[in-house]
C-alpha atoms as a PDB file:
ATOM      1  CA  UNK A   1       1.770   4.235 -22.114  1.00  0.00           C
ATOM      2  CA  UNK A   2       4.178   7.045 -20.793  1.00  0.00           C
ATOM      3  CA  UNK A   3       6.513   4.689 -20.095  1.00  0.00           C
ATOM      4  CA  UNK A   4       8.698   1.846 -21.817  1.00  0.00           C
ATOM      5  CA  UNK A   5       7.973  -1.369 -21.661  1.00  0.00           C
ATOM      6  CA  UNK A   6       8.514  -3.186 -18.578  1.00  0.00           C
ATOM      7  CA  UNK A   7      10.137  -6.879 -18.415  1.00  0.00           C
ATOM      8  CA  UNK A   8       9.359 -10.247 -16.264  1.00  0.00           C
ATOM      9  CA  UNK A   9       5.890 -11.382 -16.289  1.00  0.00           C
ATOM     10  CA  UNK A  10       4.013 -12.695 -19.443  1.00  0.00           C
ATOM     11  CA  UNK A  11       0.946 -11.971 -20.540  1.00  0.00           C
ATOM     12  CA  UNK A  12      -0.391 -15.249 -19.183  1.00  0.00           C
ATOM     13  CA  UNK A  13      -0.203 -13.626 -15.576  1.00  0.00           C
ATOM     14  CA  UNK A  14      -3.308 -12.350 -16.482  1.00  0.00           C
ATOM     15  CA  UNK A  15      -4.849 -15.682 -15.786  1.00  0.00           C
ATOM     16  CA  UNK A  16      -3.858 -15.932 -12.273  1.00  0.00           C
ATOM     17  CA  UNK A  17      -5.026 -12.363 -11.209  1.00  0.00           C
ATOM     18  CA  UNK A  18      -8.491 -13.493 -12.465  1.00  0.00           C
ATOM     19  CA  UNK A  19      -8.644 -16.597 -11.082  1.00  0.00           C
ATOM     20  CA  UNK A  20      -7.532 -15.237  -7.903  1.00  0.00           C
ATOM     21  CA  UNK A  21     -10.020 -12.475  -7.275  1.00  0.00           C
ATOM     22  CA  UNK A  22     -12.526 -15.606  -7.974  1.00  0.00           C
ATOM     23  CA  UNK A  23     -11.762 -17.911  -4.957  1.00  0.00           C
ATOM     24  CA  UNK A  24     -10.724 -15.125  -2.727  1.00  0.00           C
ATOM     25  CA  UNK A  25     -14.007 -14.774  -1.286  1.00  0.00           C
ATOM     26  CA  UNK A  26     -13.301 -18.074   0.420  1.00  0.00           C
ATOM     27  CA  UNK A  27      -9.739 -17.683   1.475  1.00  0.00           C
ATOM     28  CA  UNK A  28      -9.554 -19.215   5.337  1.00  0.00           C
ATOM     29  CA  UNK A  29      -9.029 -17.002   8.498  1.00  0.00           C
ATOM     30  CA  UNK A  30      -6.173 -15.609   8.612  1.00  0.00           C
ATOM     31  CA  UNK A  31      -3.926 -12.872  10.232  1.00  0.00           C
ATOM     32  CA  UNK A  32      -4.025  -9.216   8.069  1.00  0.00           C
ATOM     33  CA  UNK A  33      -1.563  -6.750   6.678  1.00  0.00           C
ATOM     34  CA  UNK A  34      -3.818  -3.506   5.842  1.00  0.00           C
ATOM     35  CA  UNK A  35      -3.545  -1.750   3.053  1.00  0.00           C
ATOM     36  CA  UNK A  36      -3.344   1.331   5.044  1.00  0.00           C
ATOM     37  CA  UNK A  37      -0.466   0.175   7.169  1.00  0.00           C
ATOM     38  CA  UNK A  38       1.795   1.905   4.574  1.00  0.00           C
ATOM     39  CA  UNK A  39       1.934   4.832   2.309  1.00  0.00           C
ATOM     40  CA  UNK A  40       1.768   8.421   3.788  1.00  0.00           C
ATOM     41  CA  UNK A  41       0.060   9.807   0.709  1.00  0.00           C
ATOM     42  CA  UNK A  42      -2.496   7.085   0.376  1.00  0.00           C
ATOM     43  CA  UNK A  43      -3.437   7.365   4.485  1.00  0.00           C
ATOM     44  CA  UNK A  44      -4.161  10.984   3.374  1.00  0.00           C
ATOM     45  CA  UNK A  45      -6.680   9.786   0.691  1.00  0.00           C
ATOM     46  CA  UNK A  46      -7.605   7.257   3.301  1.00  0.00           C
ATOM     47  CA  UNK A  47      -6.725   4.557   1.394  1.00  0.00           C
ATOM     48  CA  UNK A  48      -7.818   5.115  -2.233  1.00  0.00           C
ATOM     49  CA  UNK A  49      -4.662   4.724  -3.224  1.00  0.00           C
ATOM     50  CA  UNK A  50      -4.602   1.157  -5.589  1.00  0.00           C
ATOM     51  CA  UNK A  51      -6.069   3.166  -8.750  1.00  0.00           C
ATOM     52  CA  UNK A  52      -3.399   5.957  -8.171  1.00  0.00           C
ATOM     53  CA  UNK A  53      -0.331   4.122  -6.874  1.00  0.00           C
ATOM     54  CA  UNK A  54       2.278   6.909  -8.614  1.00  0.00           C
ATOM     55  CA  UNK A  55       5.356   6.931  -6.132  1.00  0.00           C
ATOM     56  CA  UNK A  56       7.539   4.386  -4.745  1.00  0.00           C
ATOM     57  CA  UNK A  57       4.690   3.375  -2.255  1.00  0.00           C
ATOM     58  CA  UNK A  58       3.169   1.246  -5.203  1.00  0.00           C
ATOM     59  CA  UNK A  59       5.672  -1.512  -4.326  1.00  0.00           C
ATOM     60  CA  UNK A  60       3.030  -1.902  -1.338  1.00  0.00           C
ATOM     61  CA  UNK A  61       0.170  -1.007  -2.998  1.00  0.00           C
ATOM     62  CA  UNK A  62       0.077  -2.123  -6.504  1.00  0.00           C
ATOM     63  CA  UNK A  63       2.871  -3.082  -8.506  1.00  0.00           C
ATOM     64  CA  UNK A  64       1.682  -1.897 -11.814  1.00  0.00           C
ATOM     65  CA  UNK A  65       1.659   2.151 -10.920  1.00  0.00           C
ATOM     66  CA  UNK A  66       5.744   2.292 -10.966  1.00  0.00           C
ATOM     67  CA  UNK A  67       5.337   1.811 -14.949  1.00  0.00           C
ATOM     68  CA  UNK A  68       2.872   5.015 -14.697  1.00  0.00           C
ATOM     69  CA  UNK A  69       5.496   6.833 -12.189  1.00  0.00           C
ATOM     70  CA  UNK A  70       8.253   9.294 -12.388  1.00  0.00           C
ATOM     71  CA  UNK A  71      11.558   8.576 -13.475  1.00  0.00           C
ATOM     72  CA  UNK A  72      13.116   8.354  -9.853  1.00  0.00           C
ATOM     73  CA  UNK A  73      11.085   8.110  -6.924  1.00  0.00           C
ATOM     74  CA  UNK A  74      12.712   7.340  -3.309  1.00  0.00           C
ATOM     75  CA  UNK A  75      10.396   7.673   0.368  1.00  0.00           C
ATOM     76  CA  UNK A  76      11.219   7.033   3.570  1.00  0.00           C
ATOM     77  CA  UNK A  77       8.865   7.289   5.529  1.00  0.00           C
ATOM     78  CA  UNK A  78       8.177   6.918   9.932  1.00  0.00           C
ATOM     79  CA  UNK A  79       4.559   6.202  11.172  1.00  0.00           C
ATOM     80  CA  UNK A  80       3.072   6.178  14.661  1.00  0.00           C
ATOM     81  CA  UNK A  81      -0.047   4.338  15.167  1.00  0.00           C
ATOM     82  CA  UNK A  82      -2.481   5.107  17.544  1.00  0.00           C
ATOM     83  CA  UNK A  83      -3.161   1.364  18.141  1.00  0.00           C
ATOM     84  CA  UNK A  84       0.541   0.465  18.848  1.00  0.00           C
ATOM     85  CA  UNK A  85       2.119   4.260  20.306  1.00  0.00           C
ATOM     86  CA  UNK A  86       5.493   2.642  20.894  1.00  0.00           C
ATOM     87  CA  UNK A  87       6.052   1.091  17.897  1.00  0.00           C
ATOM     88  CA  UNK A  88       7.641   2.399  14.991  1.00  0.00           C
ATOM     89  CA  UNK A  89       6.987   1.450  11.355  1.00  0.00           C
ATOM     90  CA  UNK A  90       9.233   1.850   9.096  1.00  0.00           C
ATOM     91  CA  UNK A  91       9.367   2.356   5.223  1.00  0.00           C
ATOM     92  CA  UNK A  92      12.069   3.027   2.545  1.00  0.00           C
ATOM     93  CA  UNK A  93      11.479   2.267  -1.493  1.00  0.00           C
ATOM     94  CA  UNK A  94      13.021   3.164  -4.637  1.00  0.00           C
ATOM     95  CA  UNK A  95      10.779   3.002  -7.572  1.00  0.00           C
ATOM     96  CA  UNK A  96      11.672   3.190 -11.524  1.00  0.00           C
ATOM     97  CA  UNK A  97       9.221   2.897 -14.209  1.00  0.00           C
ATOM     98  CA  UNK A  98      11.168  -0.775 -14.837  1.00  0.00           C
ATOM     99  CA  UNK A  99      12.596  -1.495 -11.126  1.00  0.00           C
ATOM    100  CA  UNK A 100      11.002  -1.019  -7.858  1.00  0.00           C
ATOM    101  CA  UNK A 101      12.819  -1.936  -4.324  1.00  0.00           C
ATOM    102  CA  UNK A 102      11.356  -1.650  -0.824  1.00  0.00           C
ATOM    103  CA  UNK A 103      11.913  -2.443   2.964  1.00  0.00           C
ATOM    104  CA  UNK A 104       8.891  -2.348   5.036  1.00  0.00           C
ATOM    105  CA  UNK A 105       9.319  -2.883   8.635  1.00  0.00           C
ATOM    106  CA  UNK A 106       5.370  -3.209  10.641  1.00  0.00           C
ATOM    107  CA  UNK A 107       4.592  -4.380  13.963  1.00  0.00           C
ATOM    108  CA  UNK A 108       2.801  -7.526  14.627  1.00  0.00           C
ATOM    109  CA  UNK A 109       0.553  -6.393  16.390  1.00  0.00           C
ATOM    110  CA  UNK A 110      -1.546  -4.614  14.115  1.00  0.00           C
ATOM    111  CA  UNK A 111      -1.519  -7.954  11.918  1.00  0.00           C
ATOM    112  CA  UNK A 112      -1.898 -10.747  14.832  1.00  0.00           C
ATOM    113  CA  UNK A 113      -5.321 -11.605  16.924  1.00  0.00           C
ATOM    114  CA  UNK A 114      -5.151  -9.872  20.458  1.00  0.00           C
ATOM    115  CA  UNK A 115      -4.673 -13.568  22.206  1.00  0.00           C
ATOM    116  CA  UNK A 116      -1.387 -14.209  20.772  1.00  0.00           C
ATOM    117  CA  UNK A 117       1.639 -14.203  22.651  1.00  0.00           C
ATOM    118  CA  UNK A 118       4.594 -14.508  19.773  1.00  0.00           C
ATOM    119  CA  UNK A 119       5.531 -10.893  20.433  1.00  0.00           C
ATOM    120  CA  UNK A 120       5.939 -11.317  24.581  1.00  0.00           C
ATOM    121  CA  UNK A 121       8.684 -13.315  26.567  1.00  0.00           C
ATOM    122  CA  UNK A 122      10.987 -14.801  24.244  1.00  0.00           C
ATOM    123  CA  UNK A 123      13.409 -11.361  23.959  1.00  0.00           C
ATOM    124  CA  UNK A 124      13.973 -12.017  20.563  1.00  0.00           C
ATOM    125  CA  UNK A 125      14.298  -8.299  19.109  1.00  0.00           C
ATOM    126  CA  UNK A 126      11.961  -9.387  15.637  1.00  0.00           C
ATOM    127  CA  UNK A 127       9.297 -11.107  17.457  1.00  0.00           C
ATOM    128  CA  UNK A 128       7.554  -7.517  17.406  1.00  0.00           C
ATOM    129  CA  UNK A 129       8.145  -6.958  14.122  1.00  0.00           C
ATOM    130  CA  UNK A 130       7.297  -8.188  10.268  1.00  0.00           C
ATOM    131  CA  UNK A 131      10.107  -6.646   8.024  1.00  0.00           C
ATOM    132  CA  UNK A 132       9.831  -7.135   4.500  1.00  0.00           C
ATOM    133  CA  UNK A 133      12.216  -6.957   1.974  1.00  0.00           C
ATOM    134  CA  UNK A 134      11.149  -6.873  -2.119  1.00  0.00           C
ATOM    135  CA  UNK A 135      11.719  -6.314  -5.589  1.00  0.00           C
ATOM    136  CA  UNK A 136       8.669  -5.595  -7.966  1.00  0.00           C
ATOM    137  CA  UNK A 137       8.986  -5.759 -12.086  1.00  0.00           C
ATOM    138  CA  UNK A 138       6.331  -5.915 -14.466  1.00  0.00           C
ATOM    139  CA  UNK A 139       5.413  -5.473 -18.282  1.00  0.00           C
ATOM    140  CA  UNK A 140       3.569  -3.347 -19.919  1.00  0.00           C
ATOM    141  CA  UNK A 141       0.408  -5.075 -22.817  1.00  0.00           C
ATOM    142  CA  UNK A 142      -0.580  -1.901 -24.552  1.00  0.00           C
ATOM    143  CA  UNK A 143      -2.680   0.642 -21.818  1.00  0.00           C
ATOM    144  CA  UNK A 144      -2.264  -2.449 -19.496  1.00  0.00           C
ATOM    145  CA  UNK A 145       0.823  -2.989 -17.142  1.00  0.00           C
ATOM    146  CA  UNK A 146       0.881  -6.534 -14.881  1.00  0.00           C
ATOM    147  CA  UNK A 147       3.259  -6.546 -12.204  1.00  0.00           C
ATOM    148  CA  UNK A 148       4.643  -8.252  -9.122  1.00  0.00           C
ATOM    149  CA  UNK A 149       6.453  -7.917  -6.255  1.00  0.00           C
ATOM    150  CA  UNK A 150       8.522 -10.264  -5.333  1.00  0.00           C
ATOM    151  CA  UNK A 151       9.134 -10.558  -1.738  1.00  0.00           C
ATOM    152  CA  UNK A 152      11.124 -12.110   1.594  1.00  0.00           C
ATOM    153  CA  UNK A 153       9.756 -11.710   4.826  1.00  0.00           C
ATOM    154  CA  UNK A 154      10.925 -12.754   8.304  1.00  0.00           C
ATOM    155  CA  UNK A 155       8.677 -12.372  11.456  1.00  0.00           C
ATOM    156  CA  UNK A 156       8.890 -14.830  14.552  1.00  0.00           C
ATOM    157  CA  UNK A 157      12.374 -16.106  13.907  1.00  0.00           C
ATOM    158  CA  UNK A 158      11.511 -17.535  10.271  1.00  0.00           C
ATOM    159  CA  UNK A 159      12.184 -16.192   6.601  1.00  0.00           C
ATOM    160  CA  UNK A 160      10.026 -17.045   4.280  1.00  0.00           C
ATOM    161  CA  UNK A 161       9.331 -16.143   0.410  1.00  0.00           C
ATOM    162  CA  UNK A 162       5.485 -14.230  -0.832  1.00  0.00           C
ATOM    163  CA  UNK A 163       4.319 -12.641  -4.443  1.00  0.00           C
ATOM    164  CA  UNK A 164       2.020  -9.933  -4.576  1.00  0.00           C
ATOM    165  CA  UNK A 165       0.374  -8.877  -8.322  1.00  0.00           C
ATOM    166  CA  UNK A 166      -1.141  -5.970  -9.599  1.00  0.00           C
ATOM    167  CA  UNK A 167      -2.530  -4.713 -12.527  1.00  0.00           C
ATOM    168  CA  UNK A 168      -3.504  -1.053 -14.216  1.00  0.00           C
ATOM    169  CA  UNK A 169      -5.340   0.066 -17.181  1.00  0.00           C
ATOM    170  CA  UNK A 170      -4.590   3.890 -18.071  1.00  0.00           C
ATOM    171  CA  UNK A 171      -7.124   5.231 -20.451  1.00  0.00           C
ATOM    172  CA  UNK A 172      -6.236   9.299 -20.922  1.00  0.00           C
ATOM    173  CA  UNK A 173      -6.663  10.400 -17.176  1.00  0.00           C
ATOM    174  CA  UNK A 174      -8.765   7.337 -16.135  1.00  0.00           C
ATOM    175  CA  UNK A 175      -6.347   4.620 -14.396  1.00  0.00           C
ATOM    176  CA  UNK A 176      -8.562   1.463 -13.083  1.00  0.00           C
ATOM    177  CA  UNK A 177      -6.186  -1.093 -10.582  1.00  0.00           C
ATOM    178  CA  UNK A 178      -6.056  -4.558  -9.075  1.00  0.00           C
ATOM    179  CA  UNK A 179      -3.885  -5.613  -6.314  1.00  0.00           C
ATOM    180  CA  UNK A 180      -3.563  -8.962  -4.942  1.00  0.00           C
ATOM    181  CA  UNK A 181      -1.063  -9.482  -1.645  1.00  0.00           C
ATOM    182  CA  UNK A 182       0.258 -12.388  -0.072  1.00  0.00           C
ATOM    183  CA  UNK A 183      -0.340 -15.056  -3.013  1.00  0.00           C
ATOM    184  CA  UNK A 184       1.166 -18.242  -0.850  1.00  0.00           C
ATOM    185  CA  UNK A 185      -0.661 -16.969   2.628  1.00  0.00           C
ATOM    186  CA  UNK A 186       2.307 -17.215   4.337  1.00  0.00           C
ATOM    187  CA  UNK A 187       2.637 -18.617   7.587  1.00  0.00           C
ATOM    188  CA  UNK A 188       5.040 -17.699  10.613  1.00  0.00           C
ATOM    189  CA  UNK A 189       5.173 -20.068  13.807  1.00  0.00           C
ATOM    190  CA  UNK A 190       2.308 -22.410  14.759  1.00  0.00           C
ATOM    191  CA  UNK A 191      -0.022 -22.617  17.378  1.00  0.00           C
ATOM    192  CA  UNK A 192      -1.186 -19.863  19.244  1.00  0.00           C
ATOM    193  CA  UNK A 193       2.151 -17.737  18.017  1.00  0.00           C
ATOM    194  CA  UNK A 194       0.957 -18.809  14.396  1.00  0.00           C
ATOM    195  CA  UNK A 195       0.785 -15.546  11.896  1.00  0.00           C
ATOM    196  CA  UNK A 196      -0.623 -15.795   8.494  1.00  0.00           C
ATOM    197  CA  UNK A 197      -0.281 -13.239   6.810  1.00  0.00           C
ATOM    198  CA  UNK A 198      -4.238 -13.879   4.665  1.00  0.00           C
ATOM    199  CA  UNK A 199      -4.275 -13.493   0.956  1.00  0.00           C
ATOM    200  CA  UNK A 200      -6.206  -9.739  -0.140  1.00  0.00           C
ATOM    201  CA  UNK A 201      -7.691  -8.107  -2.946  1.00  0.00           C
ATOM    202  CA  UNK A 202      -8.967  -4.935  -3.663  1.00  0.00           C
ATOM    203  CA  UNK A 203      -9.783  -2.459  -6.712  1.00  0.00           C
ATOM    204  CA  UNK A 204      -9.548   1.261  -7.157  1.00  0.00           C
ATOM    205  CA  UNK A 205     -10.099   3.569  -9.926  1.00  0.00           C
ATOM    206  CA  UNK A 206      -8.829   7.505 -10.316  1.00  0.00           C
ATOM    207  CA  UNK A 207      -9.321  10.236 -12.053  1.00  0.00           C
ATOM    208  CA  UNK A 208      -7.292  13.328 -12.554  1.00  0.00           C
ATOM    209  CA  UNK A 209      -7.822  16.730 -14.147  1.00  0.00           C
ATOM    210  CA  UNK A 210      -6.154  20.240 -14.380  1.00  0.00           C
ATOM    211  CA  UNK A 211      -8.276  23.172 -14.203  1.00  0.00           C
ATOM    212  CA  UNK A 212      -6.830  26.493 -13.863  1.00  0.00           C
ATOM    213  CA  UNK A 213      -3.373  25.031 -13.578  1.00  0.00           C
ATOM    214  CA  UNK A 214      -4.235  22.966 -10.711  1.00  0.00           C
ATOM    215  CA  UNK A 215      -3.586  19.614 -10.714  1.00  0.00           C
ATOM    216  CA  UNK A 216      -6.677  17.434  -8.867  1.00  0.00           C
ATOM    217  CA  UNK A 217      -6.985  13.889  -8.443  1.00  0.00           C
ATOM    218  CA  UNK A 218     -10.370  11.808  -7.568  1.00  0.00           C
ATOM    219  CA  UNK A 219      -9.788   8.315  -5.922  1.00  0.00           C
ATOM    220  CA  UNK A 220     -11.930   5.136  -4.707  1.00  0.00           C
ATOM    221  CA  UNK A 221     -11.054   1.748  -3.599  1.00  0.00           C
ATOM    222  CA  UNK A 222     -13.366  -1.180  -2.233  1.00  0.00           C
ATOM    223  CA  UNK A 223     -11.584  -5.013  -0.934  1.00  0.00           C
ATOM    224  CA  UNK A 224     -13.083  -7.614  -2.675  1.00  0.00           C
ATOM    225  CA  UNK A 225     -13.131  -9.659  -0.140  1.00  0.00           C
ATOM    226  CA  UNK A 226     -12.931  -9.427   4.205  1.00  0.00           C
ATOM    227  CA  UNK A 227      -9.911  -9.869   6.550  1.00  0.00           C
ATOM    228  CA  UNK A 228      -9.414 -10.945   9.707  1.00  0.00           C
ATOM    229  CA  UNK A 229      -7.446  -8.217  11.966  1.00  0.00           C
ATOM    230  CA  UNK A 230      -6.769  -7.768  15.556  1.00  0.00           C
ATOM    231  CA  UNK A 231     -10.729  -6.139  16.066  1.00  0.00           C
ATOM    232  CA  UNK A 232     -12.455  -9.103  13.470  1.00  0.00           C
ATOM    233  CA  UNK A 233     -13.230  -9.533  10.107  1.00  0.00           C
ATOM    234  CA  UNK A 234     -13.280  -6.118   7.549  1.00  0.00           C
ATOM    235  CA  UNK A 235     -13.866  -4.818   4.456  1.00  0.00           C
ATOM    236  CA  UNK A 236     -13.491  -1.850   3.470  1.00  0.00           C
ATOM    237  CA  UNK A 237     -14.493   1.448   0.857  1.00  0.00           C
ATOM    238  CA  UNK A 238     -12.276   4.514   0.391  1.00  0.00           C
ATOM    239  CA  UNK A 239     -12.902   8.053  -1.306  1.00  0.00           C
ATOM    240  CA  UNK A 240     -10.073  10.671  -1.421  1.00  0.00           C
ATOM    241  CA  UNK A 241      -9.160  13.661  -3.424  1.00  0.00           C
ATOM    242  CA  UNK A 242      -6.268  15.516  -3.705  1.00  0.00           C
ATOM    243  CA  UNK A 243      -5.039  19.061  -5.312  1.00  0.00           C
ATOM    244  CA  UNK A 244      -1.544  19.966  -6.060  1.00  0.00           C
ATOM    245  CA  UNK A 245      -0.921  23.908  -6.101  1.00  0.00           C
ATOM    246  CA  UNK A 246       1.481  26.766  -7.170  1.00  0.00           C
ATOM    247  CA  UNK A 247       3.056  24.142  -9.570  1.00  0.00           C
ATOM    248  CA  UNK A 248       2.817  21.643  -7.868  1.00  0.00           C
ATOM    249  CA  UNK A 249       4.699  23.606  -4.517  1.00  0.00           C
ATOM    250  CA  UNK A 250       2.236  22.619  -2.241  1.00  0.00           C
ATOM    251  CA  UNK A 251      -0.450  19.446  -2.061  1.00  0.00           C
ATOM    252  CA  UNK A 252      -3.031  18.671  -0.010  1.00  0.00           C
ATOM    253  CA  UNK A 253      -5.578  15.631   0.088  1.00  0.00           C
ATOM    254  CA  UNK A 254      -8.102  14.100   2.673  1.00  0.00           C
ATOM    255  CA  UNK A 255     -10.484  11.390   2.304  1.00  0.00           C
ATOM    256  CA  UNK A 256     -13.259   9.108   4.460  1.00  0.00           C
ATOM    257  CA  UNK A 257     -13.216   5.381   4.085  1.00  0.00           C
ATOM    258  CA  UNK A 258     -16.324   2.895   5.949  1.00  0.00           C
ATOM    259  CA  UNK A 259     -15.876  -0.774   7.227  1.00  0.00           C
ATOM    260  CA  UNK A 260     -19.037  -2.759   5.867  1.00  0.00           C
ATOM    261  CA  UNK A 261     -19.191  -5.402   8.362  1.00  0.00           C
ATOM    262  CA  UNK A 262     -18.424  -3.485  11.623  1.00  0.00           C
ATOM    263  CA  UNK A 263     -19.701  -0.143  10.483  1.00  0.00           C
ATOM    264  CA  UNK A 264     -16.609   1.996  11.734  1.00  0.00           C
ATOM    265  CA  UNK A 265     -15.433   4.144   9.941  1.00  0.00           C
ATOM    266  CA  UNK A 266     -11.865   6.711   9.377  1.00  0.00           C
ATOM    267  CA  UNK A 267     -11.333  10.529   8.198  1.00  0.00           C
ATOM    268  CA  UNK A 268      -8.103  11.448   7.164  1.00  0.00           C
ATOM    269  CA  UNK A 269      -6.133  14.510   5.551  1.00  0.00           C
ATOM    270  CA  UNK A 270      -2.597  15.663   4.266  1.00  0.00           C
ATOM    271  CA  UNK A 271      -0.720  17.586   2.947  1.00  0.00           C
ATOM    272  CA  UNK A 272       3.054  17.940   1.128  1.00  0.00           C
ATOM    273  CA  UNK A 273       5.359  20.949   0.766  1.00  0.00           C
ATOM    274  CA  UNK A 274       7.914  21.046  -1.940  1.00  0.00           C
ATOM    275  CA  UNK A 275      11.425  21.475   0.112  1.00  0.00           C
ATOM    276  CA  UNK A 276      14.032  21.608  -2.798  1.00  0.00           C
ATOM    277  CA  UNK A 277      13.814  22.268  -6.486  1.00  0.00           C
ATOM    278  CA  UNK A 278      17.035  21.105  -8.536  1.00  0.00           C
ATOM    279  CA  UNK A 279      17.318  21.132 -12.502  1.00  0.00           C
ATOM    280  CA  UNK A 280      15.955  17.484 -12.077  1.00  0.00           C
ATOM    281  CA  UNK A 281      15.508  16.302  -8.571  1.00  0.00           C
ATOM    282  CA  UNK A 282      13.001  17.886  -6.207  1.00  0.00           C
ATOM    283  CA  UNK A 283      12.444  16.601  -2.466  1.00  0.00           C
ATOM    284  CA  UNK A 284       9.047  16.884  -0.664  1.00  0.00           C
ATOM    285  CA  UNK A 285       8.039  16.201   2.734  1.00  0.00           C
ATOM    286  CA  UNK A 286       4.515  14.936   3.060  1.00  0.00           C
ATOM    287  CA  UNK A 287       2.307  14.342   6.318  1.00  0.00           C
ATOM    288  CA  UNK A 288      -0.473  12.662   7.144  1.00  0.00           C
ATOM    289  CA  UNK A 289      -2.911  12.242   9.982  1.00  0.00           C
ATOM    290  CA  UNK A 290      -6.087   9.336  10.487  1.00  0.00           C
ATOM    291  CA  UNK A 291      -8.672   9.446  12.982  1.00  0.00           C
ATOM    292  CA  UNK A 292     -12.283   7.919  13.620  1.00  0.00           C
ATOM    293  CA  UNK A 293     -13.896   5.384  15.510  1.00  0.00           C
ATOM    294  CA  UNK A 294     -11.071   2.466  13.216  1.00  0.00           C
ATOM    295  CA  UNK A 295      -9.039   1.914  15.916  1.00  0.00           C
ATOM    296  CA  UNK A 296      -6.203   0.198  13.813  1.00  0.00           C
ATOM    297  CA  UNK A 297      -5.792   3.063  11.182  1.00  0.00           C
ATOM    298  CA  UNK A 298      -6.052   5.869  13.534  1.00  0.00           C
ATOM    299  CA  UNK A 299      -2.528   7.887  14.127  1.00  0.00           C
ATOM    300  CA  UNK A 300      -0.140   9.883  11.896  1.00  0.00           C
ATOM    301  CA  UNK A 301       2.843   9.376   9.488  1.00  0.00           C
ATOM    302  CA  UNK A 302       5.571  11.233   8.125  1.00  0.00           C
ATOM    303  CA  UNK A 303       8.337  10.972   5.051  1.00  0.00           C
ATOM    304  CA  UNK A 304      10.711  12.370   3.424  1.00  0.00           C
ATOM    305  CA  UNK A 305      10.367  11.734  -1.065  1.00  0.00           C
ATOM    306  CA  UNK A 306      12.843  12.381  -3.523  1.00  0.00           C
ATOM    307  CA  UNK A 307      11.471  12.686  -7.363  1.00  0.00           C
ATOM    308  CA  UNK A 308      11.842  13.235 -10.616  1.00  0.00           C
END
């Protein structure tokens, strides 16, 4: 690995990623949080992000990529989704190869069925919104790294506590991930307010390469198992590439991903321009933008990242 050793979970944590992935399949119906919901640079690769998951956004998306990482990553990051125009979600996370701490705040709306009513008439300002606050760790078993995030969340007026895991294997440029999110299913409310937020899997694999001083990267992802969101039960496949230029001044990525149950499908593209170049830090700003007939992953995104 390129990276130390991380510390918290045993080896034994192995056991539970397996065994999850197994039952998974029949997980009850539940409310969703998308993968795609966050993570400019993974909406550009339209979601093959889990077998790539190299900058602070792998607090989201899997765990184990902050051991594969740079030494200091920081994004903060402002979305607009086509599916909710007046919301806005927000996300800020610092990442270390041994620490990783985000803040995602995401409307309700793109988790909760259309016939709720928790985010109308009460006037409570968070009924609209999910925020979640957590710290990931992991540790590293040779070309393996386990992680988790650990995680508080408040929605509806209640806080509760959640555990997402992940796992990479890095073989040379290969990396192969698993992430797992929302371990406990947690639940907000009851009755028709109720949000449960459903447990989710999916794998990804990448591949990078550097010819003629370019640097490209190849990405897929697939669920392993369907979600219920606002427009019915999904699951999803994801392809993306992207190319980083002029030492690594300039990036730019795009991707297509397909639903398998409701046949829609998404196109997206990006790109990321190098803004400052210190002796160590350097700050990007990347963009993204979604569209197709996926009504809940269509709109754009912005951030702000700070690396080195």
């Amino acid at each position: 690995m390129k990276r130390a050793a991380l510390s918290v979970l045993r080896v034994g944590s192995v056991v539970p990623v397996v065994s999850l992935v197994a039952f998974l399949s029949i997980a009850s119906s539940a409310d969703a949080q998308m993968y795609e919901t966050v993570g400019v640079r993974a909406q550009g690769l339209a979601g093959a992000f889990v077998g790539v998951a190299d900058d602070a956004t792998a607090t989201w998306w899997n765990p184990a990529g902050l051991a594969g990482g740079p030494y200091f990553d920081l994004i903060a990051a402002l979305e607009r989704p086509d599916a909710a125009p007046d919301s806005r979600p927000i996300a800020v996370a610092i990442a270390m190869p041994s620490l990783g701490l985000s803040y995602y705040r995401l409307p309700v709306s793109q988790m909760q069925s259309s016939g709720s009513t928790a985010a109308e008439g009460s006037g409570r300002q968070d009924e609209g919104y999910l925020s979640q606050f957590g710290a990931t760790f992991g540790q590293s078993i040779g070309p393996v790294v386990i992680a988790s995030t650990v995680k508080v969340l408040n929605a509806h007026g209640e806080t509760h506590a959640d555990l997402d895991l992940g796992a990479m294997l890095t073989i040379h440029r290969l990396k192969a991930g698993l992430s797992l999110r929302n371990l406990h299913e947690t639940t907000f409310a009851s009755g028709p307010d109720a949000l449960v937020l459903q447990r989710a899997a999916r794998a990804g694999v990448s591949v990078g390469a550097a010819p003629g001083g370019v640097a490209l990267l190849v990405a897929a992802d697939a669920d392993l198992n369907a979600v219920t969101t606002p427009l019915g039960r999904q699951r999803r496949v994801a392809g993306g590439m992207e190319a980083w230029l002029f030492k690594r001044v300039i990036g730019v990525r795009g991707g297509l991903s397909a639903e398998t149950i409701q046949h829609t499908s998404s196109r997206s593209g990006g790109a990321s321009v190098m803004v400052s170049s210190g002796r160590y830090l350097k700050s990007y700003v990347d963009a993204q933008w979604t569209g197709g007939s996926d009504e809940l992953r269509r709109g754009w995104a912005g951030q702000f990242r700070l690396t080195f």
